[in-house]
N, C-alpha and C. Protein backbone atom coordinates (compact mmCIF):
# COMPACT_ATOMS: atom_id res chain seq x y z
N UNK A 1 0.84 -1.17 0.00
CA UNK A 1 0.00 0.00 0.00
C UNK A 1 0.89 1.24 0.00
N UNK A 2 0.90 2.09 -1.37
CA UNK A 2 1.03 3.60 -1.24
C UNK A 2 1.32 4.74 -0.42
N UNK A 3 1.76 5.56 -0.56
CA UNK A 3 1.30 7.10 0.65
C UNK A 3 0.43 7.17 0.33
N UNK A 4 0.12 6.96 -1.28
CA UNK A 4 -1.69 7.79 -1.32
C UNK A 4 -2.74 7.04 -0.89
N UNK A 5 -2.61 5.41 -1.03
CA UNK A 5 -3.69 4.74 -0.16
C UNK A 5 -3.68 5.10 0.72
N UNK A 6 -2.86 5.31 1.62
CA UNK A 6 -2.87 5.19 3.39
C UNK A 6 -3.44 6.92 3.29
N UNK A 7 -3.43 7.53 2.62
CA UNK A 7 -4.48 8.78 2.97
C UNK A 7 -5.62 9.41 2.35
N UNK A 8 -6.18 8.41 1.39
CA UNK A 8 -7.55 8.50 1.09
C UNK A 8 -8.31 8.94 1.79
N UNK A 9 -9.15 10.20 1.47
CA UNK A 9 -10.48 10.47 2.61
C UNK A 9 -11.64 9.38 2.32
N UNK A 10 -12.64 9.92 3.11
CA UNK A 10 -13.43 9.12 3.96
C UNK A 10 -14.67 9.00 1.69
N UNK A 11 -14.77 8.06 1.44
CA UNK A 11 -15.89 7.42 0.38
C UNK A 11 -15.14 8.30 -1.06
N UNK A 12 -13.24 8.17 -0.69
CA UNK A 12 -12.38 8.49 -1.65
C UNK A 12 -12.09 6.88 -2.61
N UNK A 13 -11.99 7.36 -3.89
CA UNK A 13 -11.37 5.89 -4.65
C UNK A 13 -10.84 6.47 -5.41
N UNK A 14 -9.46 5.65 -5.95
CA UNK A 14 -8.90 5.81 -7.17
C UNK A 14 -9.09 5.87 -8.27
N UNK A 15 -9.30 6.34 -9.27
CA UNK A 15 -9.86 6.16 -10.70
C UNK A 15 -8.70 5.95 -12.12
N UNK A 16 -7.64 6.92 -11.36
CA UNK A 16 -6.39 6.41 -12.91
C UNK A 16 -5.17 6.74 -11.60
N UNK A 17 -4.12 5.97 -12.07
CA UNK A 17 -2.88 5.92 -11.43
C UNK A 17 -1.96 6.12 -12.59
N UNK A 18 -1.27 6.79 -12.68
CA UNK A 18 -0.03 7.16 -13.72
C UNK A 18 1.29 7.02 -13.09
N UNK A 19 2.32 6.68 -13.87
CA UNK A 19 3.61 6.73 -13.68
C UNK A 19 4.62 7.49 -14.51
N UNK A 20 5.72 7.59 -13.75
CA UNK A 20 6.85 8.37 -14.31
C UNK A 20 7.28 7.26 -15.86
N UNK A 21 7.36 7.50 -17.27
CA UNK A 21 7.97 7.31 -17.76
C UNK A 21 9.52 6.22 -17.64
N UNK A 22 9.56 4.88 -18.47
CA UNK A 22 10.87 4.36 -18.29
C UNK A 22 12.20 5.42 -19.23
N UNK A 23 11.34 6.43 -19.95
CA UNK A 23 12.70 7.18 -19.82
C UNK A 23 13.75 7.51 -19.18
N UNK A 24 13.64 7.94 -17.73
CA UNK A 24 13.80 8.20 -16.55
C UNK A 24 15.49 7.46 -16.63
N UNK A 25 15.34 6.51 -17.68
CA UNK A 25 16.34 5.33 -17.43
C UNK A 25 17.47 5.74 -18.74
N UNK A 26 17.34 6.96 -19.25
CA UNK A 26 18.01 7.05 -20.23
C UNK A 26 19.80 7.64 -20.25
N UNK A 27 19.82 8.16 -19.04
CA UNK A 27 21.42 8.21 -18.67
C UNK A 27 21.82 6.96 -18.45
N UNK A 28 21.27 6.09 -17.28
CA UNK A 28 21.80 4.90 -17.22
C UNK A 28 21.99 3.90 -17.92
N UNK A 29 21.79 3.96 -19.40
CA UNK A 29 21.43 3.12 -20.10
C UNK A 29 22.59 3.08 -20.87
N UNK A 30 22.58 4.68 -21.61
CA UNK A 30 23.74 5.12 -22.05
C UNK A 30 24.68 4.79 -21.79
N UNK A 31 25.00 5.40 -20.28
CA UNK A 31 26.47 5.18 -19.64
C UNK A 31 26.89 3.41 -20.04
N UNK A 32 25.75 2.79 -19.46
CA UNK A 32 26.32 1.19 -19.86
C UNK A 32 26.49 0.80 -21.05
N UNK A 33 26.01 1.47 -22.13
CA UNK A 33 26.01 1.06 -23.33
C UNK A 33 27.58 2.18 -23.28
N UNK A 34 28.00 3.12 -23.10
CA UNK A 34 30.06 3.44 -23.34
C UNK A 34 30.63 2.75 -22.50
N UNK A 35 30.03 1.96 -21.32
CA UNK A 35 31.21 1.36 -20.28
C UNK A 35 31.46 -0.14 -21.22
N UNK A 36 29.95 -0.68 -21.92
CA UNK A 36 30.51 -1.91 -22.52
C UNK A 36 31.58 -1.25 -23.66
N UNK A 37 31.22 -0.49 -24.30
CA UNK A 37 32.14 -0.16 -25.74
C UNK A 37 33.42 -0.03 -25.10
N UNK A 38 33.65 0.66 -23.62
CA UNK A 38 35.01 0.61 -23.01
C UNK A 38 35.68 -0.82 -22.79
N UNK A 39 35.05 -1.81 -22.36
CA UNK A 39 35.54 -2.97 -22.44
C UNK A 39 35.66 -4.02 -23.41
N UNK A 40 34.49 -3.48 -24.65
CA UNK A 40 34.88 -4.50 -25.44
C UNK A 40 36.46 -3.47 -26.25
N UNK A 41 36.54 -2.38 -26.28
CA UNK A 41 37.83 -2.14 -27.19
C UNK A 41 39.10 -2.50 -26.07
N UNK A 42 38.80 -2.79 -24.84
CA UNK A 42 40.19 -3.23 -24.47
C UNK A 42 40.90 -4.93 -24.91
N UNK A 43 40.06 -5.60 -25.67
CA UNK A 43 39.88 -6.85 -26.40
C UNK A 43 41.04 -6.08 -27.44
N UNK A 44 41.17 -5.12 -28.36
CA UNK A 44 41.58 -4.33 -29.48
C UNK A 44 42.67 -3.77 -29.29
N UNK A 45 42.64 -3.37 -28.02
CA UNK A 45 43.53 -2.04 -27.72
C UNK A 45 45.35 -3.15 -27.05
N UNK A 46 46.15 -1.93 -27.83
CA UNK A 46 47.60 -2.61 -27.00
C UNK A 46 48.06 -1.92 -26.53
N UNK A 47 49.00 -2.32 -24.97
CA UNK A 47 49.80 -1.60 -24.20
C UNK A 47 49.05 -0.85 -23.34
N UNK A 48 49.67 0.05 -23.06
CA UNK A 48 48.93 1.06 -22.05
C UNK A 48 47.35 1.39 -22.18
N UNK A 49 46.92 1.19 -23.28
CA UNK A 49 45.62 1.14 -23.75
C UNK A 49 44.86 0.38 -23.08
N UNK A 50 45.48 -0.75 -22.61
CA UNK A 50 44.05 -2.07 -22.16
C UNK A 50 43.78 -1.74 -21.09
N UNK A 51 44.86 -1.41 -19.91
CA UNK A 51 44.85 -1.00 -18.82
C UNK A 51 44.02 0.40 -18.39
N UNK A 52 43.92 1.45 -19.61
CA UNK A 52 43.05 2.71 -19.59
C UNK A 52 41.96 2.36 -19.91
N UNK A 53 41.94 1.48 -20.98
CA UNK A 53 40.09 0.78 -21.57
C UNK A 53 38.94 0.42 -20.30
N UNK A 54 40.27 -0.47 -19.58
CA UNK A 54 39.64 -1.05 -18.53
C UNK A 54 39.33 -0.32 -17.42
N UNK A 55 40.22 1.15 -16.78
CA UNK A 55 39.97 1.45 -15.82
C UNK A 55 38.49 2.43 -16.84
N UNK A 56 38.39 2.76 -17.63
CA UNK A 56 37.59 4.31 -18.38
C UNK A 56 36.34 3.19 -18.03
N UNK A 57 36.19 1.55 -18.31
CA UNK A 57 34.70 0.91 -18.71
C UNK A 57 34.28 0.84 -16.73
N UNK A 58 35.45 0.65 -15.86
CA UNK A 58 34.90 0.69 -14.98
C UNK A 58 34.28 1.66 -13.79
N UNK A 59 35.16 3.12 -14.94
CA UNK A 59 34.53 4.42 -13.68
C UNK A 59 33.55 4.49 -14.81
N UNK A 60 33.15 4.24 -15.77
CA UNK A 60 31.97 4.31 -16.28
C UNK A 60 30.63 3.89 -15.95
N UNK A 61 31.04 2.50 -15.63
CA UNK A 61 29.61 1.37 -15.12
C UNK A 61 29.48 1.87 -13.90
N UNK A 62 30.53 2.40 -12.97
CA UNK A 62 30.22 3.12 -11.37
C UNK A 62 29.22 3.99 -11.55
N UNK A 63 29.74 4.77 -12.47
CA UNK A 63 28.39 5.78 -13.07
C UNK A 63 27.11 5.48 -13.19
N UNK A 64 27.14 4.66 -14.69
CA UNK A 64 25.88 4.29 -14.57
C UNK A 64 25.23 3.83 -13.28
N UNK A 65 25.50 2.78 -12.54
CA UNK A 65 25.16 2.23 -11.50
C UNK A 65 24.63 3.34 -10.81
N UNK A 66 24.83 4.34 -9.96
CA UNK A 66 24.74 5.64 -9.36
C UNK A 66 23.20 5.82 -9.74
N UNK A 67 23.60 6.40 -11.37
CA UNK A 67 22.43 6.93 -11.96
C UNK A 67 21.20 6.49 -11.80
N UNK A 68 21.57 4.74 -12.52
CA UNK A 68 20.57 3.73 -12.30
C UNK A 68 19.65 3.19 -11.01
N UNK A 69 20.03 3.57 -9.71
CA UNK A 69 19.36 3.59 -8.67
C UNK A 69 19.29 4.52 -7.95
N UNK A 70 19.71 5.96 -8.45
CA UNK A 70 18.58 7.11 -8.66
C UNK A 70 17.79 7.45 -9.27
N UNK A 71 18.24 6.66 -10.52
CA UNK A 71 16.40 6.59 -11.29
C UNK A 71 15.74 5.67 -10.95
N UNK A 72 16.30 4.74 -10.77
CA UNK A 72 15.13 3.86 -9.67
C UNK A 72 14.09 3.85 -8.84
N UNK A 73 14.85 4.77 -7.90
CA UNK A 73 14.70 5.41 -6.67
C UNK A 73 13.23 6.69 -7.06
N UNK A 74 13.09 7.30 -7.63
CA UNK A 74 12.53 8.23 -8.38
C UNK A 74 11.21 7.50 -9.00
N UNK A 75 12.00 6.48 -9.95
CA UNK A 75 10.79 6.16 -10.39
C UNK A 75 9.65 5.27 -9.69
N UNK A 76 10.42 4.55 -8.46
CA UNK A 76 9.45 3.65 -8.00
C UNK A 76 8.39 4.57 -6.82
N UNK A 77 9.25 5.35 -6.57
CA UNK A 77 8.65 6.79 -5.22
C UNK A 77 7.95 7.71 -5.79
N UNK A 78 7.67 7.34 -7.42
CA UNK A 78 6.81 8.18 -8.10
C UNK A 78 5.10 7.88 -7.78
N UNK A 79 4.34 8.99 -7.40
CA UNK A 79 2.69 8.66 -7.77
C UNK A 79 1.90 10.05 -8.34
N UNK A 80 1.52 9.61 -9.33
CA UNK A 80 0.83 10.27 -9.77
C UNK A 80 -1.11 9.73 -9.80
N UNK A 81 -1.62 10.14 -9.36
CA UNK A 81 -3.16 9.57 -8.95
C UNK A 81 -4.24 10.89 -9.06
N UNK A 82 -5.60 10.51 -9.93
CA UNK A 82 -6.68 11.14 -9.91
C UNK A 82 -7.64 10.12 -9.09
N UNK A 83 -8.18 10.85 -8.20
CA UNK A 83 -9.33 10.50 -7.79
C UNK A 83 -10.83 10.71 -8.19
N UNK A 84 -11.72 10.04 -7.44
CA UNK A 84 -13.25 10.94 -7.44
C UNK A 84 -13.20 12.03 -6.86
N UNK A 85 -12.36 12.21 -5.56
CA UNK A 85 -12.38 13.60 -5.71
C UNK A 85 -10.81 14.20 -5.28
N UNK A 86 -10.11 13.91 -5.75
CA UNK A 86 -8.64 14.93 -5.60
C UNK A 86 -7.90 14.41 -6.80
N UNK A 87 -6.71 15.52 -6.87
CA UNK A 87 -5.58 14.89 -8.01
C UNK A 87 -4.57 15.24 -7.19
N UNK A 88 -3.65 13.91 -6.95
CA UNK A 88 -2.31 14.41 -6.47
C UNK A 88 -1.50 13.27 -7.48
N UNK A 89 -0.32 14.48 -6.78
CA UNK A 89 1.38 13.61 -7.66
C UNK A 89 2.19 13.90 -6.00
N UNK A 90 3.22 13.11 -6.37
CA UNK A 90 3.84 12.86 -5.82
C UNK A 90 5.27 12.53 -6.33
N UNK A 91 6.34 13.16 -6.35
CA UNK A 91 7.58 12.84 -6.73
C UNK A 91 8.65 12.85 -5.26
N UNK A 92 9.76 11.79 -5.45
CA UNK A 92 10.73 12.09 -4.35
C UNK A 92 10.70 10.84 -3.53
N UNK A 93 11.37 10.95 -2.53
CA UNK A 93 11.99 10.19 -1.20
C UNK A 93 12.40 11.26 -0.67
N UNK A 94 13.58 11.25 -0.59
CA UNK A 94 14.47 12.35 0.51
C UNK A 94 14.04 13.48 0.12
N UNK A 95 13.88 14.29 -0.98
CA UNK A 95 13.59 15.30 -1.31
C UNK A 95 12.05 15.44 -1.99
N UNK A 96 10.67 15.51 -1.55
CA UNK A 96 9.58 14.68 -2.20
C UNK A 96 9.10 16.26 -2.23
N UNK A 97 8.36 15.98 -3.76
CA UNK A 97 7.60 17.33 -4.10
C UNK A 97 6.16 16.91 -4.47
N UNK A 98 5.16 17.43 -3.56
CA UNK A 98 3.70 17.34 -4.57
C UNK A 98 2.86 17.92 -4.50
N UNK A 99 1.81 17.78 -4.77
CA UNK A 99 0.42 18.60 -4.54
C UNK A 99 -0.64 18.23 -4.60
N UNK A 100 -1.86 18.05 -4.16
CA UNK A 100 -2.94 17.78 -3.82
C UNK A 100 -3.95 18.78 -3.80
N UNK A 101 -5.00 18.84 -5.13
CA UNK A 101 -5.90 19.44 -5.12
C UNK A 101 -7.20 18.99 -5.51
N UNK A 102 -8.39 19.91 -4.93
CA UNK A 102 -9.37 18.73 -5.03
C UNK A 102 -10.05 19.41 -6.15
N UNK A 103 -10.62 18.49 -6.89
CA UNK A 103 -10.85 18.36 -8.21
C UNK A 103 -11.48 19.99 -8.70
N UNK A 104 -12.55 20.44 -7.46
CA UNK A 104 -13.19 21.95 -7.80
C UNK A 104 -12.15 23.01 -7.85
N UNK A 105 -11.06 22.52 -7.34
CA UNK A 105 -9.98 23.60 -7.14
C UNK A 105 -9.32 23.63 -8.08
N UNK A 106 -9.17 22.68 -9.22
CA UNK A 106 -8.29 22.46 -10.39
C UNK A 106 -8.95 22.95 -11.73
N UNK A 107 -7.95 24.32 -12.16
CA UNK A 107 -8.29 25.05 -13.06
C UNK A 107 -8.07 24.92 -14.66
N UNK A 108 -6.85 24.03 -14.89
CA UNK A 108 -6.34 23.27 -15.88
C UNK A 108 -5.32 22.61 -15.76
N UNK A 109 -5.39 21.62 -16.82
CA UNK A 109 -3.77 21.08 -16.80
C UNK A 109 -3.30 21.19 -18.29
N UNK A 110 -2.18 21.50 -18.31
CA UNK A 110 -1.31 21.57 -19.46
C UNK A 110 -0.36 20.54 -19.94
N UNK A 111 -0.55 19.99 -20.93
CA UNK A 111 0.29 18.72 -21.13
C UNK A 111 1.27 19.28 -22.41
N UNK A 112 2.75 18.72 -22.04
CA UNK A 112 3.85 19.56 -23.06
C UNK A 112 4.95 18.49 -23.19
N UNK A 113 4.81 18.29 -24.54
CA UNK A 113 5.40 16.73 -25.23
C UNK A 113 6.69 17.88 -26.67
N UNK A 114 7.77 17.56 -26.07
CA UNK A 114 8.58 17.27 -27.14
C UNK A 114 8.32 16.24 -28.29
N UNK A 115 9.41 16.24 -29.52
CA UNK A 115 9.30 15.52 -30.33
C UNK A 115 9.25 13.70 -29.97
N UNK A 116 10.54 13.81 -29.24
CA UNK A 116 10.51 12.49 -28.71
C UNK A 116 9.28 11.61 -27.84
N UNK A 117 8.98 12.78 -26.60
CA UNK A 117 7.76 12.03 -25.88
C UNK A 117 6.64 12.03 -26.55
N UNK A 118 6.88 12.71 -28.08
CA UNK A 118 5.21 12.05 -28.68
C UNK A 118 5.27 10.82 -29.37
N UNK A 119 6.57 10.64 -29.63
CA UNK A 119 7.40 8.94 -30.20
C UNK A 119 7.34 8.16 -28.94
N UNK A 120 7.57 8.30 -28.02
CA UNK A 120 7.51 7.41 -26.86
C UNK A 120 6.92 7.73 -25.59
N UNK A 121 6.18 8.36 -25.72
CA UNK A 121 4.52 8.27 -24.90
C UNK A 121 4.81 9.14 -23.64
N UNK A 122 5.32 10.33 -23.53
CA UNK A 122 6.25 10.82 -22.31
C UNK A 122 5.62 12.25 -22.54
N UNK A 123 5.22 12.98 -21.20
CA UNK A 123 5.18 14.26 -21.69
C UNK A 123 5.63 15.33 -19.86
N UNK A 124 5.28 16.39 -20.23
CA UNK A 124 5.02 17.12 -18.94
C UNK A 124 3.76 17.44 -18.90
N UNK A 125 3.07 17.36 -17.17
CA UNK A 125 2.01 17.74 -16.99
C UNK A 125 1.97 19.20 -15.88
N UNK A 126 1.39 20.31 -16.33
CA UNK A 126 0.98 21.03 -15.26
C UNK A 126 0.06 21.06 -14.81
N UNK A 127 -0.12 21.37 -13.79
CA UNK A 127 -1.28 21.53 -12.67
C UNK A 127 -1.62 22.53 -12.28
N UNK A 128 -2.65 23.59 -12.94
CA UNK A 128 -2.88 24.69 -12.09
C UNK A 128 -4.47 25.12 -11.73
N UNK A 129 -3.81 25.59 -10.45
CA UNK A 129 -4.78 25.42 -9.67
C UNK A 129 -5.93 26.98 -9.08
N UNK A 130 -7.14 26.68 -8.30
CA UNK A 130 -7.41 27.95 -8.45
C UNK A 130 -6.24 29.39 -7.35
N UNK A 131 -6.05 30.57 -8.17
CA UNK A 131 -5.21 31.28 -7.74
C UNK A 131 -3.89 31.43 -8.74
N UNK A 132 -4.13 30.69 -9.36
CA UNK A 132 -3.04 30.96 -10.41
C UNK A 132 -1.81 29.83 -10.71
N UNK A 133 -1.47 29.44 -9.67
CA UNK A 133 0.20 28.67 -9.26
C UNK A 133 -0.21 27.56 -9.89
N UNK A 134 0.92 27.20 -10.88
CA UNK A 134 0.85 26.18 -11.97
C UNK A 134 2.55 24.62 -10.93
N UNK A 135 1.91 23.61 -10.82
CA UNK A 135 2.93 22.68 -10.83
C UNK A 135 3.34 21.91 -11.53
N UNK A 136 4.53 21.22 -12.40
CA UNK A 136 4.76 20.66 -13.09
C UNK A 136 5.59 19.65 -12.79
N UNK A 137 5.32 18.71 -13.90
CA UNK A 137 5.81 17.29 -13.32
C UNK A 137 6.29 16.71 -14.61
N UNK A 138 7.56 16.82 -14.55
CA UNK A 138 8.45 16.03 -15.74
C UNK A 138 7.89 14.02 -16.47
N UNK A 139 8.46 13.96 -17.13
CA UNK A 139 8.59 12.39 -18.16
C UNK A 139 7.33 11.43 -17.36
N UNK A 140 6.28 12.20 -17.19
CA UNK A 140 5.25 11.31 -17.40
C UNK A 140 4.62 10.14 -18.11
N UNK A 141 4.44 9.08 -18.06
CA UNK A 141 4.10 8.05 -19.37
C UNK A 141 2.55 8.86 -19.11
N UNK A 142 2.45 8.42 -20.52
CA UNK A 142 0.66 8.82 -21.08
C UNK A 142 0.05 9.77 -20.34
N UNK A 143 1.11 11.12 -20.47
CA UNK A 143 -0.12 12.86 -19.90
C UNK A 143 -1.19 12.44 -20.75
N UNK A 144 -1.35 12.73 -21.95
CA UNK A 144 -2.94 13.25 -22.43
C UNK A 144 -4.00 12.15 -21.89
N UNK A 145 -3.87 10.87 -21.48
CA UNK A 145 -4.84 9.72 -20.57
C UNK A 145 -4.55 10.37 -19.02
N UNK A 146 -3.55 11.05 -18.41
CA UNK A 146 -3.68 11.62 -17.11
C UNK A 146 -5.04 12.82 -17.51
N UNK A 147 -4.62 13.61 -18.24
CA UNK A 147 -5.23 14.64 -18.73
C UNK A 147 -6.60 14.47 -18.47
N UNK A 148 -6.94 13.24 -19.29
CA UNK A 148 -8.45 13.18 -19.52
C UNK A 148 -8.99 12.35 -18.30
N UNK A 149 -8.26 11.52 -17.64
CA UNK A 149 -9.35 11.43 -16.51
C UNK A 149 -9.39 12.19 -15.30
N UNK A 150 -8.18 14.03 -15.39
CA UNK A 150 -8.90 14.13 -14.91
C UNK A 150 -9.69 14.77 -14.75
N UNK A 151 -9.86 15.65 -16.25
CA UNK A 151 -10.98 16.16 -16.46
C UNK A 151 -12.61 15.67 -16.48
N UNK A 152 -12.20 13.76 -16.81
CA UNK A 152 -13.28 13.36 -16.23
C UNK A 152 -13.88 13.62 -14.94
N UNK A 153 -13.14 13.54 -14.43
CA UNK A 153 -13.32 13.53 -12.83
C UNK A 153 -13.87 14.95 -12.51
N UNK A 154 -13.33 15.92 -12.90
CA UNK A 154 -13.79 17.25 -12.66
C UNK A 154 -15.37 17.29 -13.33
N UNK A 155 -15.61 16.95 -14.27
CA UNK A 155 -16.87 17.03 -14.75
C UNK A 155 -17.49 16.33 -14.17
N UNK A 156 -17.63 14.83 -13.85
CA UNK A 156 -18.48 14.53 -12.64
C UNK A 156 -19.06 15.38 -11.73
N UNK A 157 -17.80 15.95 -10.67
CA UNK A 157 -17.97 16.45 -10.08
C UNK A 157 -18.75 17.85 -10.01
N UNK A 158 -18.49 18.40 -11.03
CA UNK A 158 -19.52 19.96 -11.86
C UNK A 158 -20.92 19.18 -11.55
N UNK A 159 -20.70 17.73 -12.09
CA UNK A 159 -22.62 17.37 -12.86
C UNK A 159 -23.67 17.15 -11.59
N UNK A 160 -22.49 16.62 -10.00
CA UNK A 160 -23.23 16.11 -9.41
C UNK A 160 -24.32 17.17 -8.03
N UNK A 161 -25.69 17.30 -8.28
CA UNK A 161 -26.12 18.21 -7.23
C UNK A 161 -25.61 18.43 -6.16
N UNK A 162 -25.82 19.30 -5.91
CA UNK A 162 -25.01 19.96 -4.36
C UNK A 162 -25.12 19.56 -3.08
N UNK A 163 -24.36 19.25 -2.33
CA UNK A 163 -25.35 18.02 -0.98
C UNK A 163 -26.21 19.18 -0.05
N UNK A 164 -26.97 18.80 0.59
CA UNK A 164 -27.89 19.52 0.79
C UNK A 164 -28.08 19.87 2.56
C-alpha cells in the first residue's frame, strides 16, 4: 500500500494511477552502453591502452550504476493519482515534491510533449490550480490519458447536485 492509499479520505477511490515514464532510465542506459564499448575495445587495444580501456569501462559502469538507482529510486517513489475527488502527484523520497488538489480547485492542466515524448509516450504535466500557481511534473508516461481522466473527474464532479 502507497502514501496515497494510506491517505484517502473518507468514500475516496482511485480512478487512474499514472507513472513516471521508463525514460527516466536514459542516462543509465547510455552510460552502460560506453562502459561496454570501453571494455569491449580493451579486447583491441595494446599496451597502455588495455589498462586505460579497462579502468575508463569501470569508472563508467560506477556511473551508470549511481544513476541507475537514482532513477530507480525516483521512479518507484513516483505517484501520480486522480481520484473521485482529488488529483495528487507525488515525486521524491528524501527530497519529495507534490500537490494535492481537489478536483473543484483544479483550473487546468497543461500537457507539453517534445518531439521524442510524442514517439515514446512521455510528456510534462501542469497543474494549475485555483489562484493561479501552476505545478509541473516532468517524463510522465501517457499525460494526455492523465489529462483526460482528470478532467473526467472534474466534470463529474460539476454534474453532481449539491449536498444539501
Amino acid at each position: 500500500m502507497g502514501t496515497i492509499e494510506r491517505n484517502l479520505m473518507s468514500g475516496e477511490r482511485i480512478v487512474f494511477r499514472g507513472r513516471l515514464h521508463a525514460i527516466v532510465f536514459r542516462t543509465p542506459f547510455l552510460l552502460l552502453l560506453i562502459a561496454s564499448v570501453a571494455f569491449v575495445y580493451q579486447w583491441r587495444a595494446v599496451g597502455w591502452m588495455i589498462q586505460a580501456s579497462r579502468a575508463a569501462g569501470w569508472v563508467i559502469l560506477a556511473a551508470a550504476a549511481v544513476t541507475g538507482i537514482s532513477a530507480a529510486i525516483t521512479w518507484y517513489s513516483s505517484e501520480f493519482v486522480v481520484t473521485n475527488k482529488r488529483v495528487i502527484a507525488k515525486v521524491g523520497v528524501f527530497h519529495s515534491h507534490s500537490i494535492e488538489l481537489l478536483l473543484s480547485k483544479v483550473e487546468g492542466i497543461t500537457v507539453d510533449q517534445d518531439i521524442l515524448g510524442k514517439i515514446f509516450g512521455y510528456g510534462t504535466i501542469g497543474i494549475t490550480g485555483t489562484g493561479g500557481s501552476m505545478e509541473k511534473f516532468d517524463t510522465i508516461a501517457g499525460p494526455w490519458k492523465f489529462r483526460t481522466k482528470t478532467q473526467e473527474q472534474i466534470s463529474a464532479v460539476q454534474d453532481r447536485p449539491a449536498d444539501k
